[in-house]
PDB file of N, CA and C in Angstrom:
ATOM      1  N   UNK A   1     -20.818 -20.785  20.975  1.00  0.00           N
ATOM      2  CA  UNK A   1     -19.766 -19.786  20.937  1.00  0.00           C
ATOM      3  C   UNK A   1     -20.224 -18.602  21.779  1.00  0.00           C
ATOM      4  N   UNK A   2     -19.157 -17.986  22.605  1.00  0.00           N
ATOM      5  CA  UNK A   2     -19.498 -17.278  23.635  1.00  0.00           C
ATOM      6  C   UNK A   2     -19.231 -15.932  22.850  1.00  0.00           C
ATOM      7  N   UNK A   3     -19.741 -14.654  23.515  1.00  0.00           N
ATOM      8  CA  UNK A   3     -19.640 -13.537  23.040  1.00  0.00           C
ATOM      9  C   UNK A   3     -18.069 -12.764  22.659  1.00  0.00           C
ATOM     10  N   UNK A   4     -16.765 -13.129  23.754  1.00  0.00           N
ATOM     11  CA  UNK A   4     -15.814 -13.088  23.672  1.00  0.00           C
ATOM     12  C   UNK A   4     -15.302 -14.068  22.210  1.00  0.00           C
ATOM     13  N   UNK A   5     -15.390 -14.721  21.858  1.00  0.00           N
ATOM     14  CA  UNK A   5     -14.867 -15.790  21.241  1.00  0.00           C
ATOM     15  C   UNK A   5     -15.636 -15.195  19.910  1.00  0.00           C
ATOM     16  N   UNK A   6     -16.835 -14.879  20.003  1.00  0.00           N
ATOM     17  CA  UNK A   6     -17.071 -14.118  18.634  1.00  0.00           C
ATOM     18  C   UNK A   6     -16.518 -13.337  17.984  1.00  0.00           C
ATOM     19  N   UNK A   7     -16.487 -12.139  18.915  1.00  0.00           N
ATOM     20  CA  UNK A   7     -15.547 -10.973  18.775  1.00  0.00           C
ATOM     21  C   UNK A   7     -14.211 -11.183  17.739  1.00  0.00           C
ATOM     22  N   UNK A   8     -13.478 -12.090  19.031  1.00  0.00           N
ATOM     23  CA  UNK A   8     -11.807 -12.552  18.478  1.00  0.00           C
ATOM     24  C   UNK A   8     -12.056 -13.530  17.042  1.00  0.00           C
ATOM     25  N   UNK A   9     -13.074 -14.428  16.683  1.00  0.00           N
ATOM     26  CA  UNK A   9     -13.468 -14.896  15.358  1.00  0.00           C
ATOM     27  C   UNK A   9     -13.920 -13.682  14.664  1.00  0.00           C
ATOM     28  N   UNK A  10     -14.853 -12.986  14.494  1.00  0.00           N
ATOM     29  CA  UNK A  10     -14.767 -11.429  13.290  1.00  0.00           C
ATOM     30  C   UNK A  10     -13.359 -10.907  13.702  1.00  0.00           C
ATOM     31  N   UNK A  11     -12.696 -10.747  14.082  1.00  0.00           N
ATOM     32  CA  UNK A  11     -11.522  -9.809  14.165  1.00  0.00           C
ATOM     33  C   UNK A  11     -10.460 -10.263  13.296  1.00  0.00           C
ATOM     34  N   UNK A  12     -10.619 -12.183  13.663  1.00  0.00           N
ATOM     35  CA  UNK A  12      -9.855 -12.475  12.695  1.00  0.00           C
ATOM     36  C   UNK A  12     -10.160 -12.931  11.035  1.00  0.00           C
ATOM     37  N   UNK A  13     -11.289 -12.548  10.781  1.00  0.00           N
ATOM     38  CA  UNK A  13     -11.590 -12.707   9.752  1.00  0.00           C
ATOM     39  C   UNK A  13     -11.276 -11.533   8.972  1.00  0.00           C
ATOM     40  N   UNK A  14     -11.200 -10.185   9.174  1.00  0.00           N
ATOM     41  CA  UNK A  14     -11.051  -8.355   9.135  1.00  0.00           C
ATOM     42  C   UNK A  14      -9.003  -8.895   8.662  1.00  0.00           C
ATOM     43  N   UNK A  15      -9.342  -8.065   7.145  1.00  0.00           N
ATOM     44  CA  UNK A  15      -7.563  -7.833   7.308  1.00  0.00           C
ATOM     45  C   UNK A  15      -7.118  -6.795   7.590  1.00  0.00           C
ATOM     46  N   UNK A  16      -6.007  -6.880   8.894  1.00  0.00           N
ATOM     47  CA  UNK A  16      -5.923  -5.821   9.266  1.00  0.00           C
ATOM     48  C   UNK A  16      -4.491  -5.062   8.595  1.00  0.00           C
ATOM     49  N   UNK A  17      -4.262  -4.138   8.358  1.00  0.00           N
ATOM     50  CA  UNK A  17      -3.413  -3.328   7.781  1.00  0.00           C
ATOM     51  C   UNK A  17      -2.198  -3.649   8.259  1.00  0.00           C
ATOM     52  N   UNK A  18      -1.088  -3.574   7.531  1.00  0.00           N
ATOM     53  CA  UNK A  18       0.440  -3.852   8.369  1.00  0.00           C
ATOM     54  C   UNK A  18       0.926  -2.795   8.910  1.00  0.00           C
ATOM     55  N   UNK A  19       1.839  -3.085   9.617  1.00  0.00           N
ATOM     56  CA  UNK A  19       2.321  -1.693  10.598  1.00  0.00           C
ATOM     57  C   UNK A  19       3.089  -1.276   9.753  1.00  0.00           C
ATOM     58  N   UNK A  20       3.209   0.411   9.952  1.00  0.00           N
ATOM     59  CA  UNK A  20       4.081   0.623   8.760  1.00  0.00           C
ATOM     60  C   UNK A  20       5.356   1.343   9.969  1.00  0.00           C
ATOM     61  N   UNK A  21       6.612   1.366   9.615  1.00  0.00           N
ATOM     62  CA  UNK A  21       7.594   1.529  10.269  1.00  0.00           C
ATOM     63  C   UNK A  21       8.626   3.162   9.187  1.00  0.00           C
ATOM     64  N   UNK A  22       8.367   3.965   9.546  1.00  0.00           N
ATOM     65  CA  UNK A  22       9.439   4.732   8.660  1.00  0.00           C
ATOM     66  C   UNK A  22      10.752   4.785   9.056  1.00  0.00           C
ATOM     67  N   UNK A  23      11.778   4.513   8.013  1.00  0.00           N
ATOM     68  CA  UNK A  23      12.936   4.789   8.395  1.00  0.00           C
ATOM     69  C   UNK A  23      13.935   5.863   7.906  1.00  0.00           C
ATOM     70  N   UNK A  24      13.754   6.706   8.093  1.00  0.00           N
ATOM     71  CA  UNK A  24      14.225   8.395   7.524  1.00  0.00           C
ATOM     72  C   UNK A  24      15.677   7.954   7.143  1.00  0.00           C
ATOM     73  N   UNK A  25      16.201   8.674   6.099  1.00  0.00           N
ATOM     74  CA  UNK A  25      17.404   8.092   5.383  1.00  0.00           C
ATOM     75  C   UNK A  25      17.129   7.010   4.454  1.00  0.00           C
ATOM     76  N   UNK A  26      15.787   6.053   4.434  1.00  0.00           N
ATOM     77  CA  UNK A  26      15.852   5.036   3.921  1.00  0.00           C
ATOM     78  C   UNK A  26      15.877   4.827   2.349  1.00  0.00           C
ATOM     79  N   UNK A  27      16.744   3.759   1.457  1.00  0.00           N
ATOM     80  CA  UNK A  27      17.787   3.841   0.296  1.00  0.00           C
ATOM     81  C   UNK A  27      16.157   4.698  -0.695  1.00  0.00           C
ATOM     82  N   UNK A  28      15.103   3.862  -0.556  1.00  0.00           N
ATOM     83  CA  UNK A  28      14.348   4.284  -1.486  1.00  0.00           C
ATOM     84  C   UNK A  28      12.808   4.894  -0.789  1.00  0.00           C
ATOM     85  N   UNK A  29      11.744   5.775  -1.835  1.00  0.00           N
ATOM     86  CA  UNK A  29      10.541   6.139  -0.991  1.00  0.00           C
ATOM     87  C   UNK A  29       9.633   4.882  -1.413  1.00  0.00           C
ATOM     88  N   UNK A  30      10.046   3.991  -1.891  1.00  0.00           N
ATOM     89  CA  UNK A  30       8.682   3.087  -2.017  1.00  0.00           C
ATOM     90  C   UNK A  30       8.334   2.175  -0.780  1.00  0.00           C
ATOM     91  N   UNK A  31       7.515   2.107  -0.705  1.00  0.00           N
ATOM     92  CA  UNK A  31       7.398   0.630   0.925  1.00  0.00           C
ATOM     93  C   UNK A  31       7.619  -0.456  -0.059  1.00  0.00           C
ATOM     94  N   UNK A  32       8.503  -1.388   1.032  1.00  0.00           N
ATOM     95  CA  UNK A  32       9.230  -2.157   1.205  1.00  0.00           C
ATOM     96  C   UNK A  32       8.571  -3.291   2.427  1.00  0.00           C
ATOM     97  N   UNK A  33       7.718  -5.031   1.957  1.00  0.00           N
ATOM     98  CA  UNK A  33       7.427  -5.647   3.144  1.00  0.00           C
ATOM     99  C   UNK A  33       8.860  -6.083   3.677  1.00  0.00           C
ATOM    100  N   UNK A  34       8.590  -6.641   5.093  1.00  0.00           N
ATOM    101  CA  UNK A  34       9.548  -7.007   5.722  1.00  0.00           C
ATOM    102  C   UNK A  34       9.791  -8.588   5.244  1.00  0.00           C
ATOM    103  N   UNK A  35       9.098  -9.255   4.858  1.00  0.00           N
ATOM    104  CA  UNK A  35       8.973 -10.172   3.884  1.00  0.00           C
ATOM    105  C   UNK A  35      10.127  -9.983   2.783  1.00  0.00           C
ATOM    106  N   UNK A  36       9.911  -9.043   1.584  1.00  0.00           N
ATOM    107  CA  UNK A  36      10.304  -8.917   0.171  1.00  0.00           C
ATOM    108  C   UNK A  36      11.962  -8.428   0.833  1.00  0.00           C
ATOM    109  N   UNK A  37      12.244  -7.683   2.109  1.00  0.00           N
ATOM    110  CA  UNK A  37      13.595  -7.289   2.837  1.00  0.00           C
ATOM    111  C   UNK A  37      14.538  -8.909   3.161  1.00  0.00           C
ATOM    112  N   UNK A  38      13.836  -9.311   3.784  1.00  0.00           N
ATOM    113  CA  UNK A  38      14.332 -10.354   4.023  1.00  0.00           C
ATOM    114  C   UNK A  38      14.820 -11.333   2.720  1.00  0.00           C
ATOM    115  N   UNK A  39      13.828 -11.741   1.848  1.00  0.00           N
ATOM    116  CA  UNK A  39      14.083 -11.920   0.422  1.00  0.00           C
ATOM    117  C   UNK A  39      15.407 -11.558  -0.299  1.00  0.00           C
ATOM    118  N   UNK A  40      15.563  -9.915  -0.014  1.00  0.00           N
ATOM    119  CA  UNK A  40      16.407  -9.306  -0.917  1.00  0.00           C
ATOM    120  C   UNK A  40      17.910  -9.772  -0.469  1.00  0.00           C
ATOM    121  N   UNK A  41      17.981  -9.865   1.260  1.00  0.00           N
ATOM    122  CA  UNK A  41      18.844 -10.032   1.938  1.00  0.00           C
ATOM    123  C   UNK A  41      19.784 -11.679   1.651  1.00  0.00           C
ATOM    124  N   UNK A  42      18.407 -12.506   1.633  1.00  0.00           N
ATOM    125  CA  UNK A  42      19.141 -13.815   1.706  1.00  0.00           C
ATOM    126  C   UNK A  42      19.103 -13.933  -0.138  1.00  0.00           C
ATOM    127  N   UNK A  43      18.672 -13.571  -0.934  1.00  0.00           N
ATOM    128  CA  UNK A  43      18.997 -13.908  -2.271  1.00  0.00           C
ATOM    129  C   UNK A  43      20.704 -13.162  -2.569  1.00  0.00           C
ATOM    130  N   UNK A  44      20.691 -11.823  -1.833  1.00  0.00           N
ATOM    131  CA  UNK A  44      22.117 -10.877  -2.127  1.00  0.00           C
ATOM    132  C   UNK A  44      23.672 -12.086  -1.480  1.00  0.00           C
ATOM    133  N   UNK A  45      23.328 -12.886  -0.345  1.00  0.00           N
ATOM    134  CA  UNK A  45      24.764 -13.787   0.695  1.00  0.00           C
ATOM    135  C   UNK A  45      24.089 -15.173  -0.364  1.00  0.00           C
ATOM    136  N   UNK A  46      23.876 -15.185  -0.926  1.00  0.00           N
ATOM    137  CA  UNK A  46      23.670 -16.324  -2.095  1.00  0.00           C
ATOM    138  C   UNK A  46      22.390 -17.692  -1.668  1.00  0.00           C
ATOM    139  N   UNK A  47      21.407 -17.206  -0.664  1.00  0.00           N
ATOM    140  CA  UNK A  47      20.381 -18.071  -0.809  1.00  0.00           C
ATOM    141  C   UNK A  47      19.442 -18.462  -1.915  1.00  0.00           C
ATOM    142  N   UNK A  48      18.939 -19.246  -1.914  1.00  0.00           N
ATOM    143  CA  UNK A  48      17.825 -19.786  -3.192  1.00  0.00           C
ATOM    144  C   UNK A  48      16.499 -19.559  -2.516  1.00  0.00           C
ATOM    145  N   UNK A  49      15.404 -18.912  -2.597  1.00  0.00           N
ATOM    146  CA  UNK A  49      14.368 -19.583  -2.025  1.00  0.00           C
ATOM    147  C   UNK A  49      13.202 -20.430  -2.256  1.00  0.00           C
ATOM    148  N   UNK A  50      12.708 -20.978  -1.637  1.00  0.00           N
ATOM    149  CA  UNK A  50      11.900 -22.156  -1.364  1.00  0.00           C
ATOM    150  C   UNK A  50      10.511 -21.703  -1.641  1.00  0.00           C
ATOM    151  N   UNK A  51       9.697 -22.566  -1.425  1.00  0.00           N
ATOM    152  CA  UNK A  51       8.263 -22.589  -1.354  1.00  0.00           C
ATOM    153  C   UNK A  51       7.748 -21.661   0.190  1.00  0.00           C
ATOM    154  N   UNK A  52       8.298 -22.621   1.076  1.00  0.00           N
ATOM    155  CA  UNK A  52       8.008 -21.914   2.709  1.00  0.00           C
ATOM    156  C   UNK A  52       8.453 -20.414   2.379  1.00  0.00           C
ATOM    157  N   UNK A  53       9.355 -20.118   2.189  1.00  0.00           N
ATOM    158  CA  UNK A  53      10.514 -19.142   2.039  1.00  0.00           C
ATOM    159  C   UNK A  53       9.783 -17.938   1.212  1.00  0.00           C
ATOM    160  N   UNK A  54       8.460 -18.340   0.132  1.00  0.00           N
ATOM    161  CA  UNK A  54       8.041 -17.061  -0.186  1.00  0.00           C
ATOM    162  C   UNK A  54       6.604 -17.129   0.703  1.00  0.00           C
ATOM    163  N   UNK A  55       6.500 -18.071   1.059  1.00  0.00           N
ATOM    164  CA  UNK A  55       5.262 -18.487   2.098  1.00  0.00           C
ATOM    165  C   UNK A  55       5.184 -17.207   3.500  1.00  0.00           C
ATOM    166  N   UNK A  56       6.484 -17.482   3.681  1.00  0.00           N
ATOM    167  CA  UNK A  56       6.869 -16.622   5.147  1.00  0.00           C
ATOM    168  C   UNK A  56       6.673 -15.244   4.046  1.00  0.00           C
ATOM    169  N   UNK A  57       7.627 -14.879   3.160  1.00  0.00           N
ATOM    170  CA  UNK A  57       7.653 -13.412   2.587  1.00  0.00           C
ATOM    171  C   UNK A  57       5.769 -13.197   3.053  1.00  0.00           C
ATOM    172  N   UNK A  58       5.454 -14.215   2.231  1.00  0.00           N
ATOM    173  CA  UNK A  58       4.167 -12.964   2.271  1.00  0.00           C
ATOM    174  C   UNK A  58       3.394 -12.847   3.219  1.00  0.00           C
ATOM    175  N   UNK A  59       3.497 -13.779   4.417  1.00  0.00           N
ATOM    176  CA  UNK A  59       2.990 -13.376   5.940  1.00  0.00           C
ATOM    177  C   UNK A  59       3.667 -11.739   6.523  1.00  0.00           C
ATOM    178  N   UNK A  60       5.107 -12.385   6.018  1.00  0.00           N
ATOM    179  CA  UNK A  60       6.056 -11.018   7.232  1.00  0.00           C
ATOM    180  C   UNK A  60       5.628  -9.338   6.421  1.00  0.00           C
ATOM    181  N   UNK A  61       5.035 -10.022   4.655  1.00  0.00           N
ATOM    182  CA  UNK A  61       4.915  -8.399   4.116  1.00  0.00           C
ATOM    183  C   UNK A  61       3.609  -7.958   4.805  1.00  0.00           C
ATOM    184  N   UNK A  62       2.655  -8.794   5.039  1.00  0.00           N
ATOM    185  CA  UNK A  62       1.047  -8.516   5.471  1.00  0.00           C
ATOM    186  C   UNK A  62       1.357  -7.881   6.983  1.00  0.00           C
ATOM    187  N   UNK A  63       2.914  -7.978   7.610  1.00  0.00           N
ATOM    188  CA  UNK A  63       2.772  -7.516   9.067  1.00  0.00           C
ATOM    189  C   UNK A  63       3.430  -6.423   8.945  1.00  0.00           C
ATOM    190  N   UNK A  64       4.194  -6.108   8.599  1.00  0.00           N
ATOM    191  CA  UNK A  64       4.958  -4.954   8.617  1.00  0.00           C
ATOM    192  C   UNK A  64       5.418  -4.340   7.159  1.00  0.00           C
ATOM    193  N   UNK A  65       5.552  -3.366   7.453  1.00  0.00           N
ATOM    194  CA  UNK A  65       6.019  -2.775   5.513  1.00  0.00           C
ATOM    195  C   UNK A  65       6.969  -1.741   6.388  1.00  0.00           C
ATOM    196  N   UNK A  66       8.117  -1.228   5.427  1.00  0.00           N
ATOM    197  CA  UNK A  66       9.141  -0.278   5.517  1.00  0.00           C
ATOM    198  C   UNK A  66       8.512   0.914   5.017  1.00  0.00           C
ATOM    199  N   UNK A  67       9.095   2.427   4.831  1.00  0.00           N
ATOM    200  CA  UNK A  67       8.704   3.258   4.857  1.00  0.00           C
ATOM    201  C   UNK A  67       9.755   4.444   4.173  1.00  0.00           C
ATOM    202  N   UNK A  68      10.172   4.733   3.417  1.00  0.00           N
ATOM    203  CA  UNK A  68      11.138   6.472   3.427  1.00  0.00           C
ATOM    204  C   UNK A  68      10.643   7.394   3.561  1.00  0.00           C
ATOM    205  N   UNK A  69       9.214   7.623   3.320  1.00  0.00           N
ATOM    206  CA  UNK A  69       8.085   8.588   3.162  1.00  0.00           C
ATOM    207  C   UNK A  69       7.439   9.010   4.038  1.00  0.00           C
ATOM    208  N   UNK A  70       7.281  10.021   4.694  1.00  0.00           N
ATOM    209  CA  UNK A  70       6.316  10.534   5.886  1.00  0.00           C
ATOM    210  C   UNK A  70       4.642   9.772   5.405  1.00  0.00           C
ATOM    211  N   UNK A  71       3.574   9.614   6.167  1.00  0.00           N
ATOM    212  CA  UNK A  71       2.486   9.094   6.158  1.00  0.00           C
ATOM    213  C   UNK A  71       1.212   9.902   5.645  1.00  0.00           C
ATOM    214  N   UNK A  72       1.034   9.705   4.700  1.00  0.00           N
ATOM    215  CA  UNK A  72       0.016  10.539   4.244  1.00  0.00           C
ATOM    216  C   UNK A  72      -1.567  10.739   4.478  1.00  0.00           C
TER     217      UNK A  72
END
């Protein structure tokens, strides 16, 4: 294993924080993943979800989270 290839192996071993996105106006101040959004969305037009379906939730919450709250 080359020195490059190390690097990118520890990096991906490191969890890295999700991006956080604020959206001023937004309904509530708690964060919100983009995961548990999506969730809320397809359970509200009458989806069921699946196994994959909370699989993805909890990838898309580890990447991004919502925001009402300035950053502390």
């Amino acid at each position: 294993m080359n020195h490059q290839e190390a690097e990118s192996h520890s990096e991906a071993k490191q969890e890295r924080r999700p991006y956080r996105v604020r959206l001023p106006g937004f309904i509530t101040n708690e964060d919100i993943g983009l995961g548990d959004a999506i969730k809320q969305v397809t359970s509200y037009v009458g989806m069921e979800p699946c196994g994959g379906c909370k699989q993805r939730a909890a990838i898309l919450n580890r990447w991004m989270v919502f925001s009402g709250q300035h950053p502390r």
